[in-house]
Protein backbone atom coordinates (compact mmCIF):
# COMPACT_ATOMS: atom_id res chain seq x y z
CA UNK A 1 -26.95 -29.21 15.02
CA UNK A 2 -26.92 -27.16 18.12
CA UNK A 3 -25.22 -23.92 18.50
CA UNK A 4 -23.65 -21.21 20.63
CA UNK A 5 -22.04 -18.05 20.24
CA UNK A 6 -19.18 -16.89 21.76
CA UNK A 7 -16.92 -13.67 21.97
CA UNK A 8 -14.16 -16.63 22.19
CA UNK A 9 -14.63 -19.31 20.20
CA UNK A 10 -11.10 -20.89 20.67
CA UNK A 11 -11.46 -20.72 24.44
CA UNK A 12 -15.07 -22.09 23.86
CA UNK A 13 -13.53 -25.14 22.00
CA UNK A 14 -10.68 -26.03 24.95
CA UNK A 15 -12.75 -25.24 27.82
CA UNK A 16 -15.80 -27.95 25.80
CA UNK A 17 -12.46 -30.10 25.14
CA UNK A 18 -11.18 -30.44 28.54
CA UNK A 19 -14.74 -30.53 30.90
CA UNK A 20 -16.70 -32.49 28.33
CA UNK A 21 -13.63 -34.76 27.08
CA UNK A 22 -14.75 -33.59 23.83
CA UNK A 23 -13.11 -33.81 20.41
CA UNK A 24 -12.16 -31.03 18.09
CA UNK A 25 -13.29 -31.35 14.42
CA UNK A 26 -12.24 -27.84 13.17
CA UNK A 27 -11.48 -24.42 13.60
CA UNK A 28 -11.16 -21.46 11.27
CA UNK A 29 -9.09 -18.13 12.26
CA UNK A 30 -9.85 -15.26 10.90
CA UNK A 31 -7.31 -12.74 9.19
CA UNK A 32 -6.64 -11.36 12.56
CA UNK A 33 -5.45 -14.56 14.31
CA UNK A 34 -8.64 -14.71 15.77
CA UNK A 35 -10.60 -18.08 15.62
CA UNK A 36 -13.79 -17.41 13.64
CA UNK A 37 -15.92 -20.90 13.40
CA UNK A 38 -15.07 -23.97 15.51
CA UNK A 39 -16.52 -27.55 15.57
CA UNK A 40 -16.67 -30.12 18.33
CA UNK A 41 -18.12 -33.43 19.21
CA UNK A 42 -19.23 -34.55 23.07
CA UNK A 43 -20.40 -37.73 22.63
CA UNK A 44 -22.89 -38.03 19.54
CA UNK A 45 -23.52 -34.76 19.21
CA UNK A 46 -21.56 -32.03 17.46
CA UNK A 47 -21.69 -28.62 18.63
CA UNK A 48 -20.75 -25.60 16.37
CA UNK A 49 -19.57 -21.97 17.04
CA UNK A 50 -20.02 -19.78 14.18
CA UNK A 51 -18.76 -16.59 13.06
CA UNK A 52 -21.60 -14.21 14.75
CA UNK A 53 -21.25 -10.55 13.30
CA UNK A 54 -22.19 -7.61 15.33
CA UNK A 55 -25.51 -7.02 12.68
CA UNK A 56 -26.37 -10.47 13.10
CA UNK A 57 -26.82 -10.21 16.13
CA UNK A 58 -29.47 -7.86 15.45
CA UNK A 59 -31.64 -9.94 13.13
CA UNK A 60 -31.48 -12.52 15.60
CA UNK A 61 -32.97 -10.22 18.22
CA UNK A 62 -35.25 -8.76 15.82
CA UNK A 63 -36.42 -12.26 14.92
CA UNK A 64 -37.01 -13.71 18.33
CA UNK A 65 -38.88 -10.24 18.61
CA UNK A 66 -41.14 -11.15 16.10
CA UNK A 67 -41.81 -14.97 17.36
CA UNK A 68 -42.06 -14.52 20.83
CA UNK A 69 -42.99 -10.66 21.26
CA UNK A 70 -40.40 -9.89 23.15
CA UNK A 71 -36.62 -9.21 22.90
CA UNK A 72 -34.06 -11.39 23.81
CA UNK A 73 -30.43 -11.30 23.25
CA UNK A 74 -27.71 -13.87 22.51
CA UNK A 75 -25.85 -15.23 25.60
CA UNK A 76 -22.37 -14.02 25.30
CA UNK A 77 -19.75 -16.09 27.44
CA UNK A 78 -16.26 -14.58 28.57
CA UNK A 79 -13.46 -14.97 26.41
């Protein structure tokens, strides 16, 4: 199941909603209001947006560090 992270993952789901015509399956807010982990289908596939903390973002640079030897960081999208 593919991926992406976000700094918005409601905006993520209605922009993916409207350009893509795609359909919703779920999204979680968090405490603050804020939407943590959203779900949506475009065609057969389902794309997900999960809650990303700050440190895992860096054990995900620290392991594609290790597999590629090189750094790379998540893209982050507006939002």
């Amino acid at each position: 199941m593919p991926w992406v992270v976000t700094d918005g993952t409601g905006a993520f789901l209605d922009f993916v909603a409207q350009a893509f015509d795609g359909e919703e399956l779920g999204r979680v807010a968090t405490e603050d209001g804020a939407i943590g982990h959203g779900e949506i289908r475009v065609g057969d596939t389902v794309v997900r947006d999960p809650v990303y903390a700050e440190g895992m973002r860096v054990a995900q640079a620290t392991l594609d560090a290790g597999l590629t030897g090189r750094s790379s960081t998540p893209v982050r999208t507006a939002g």
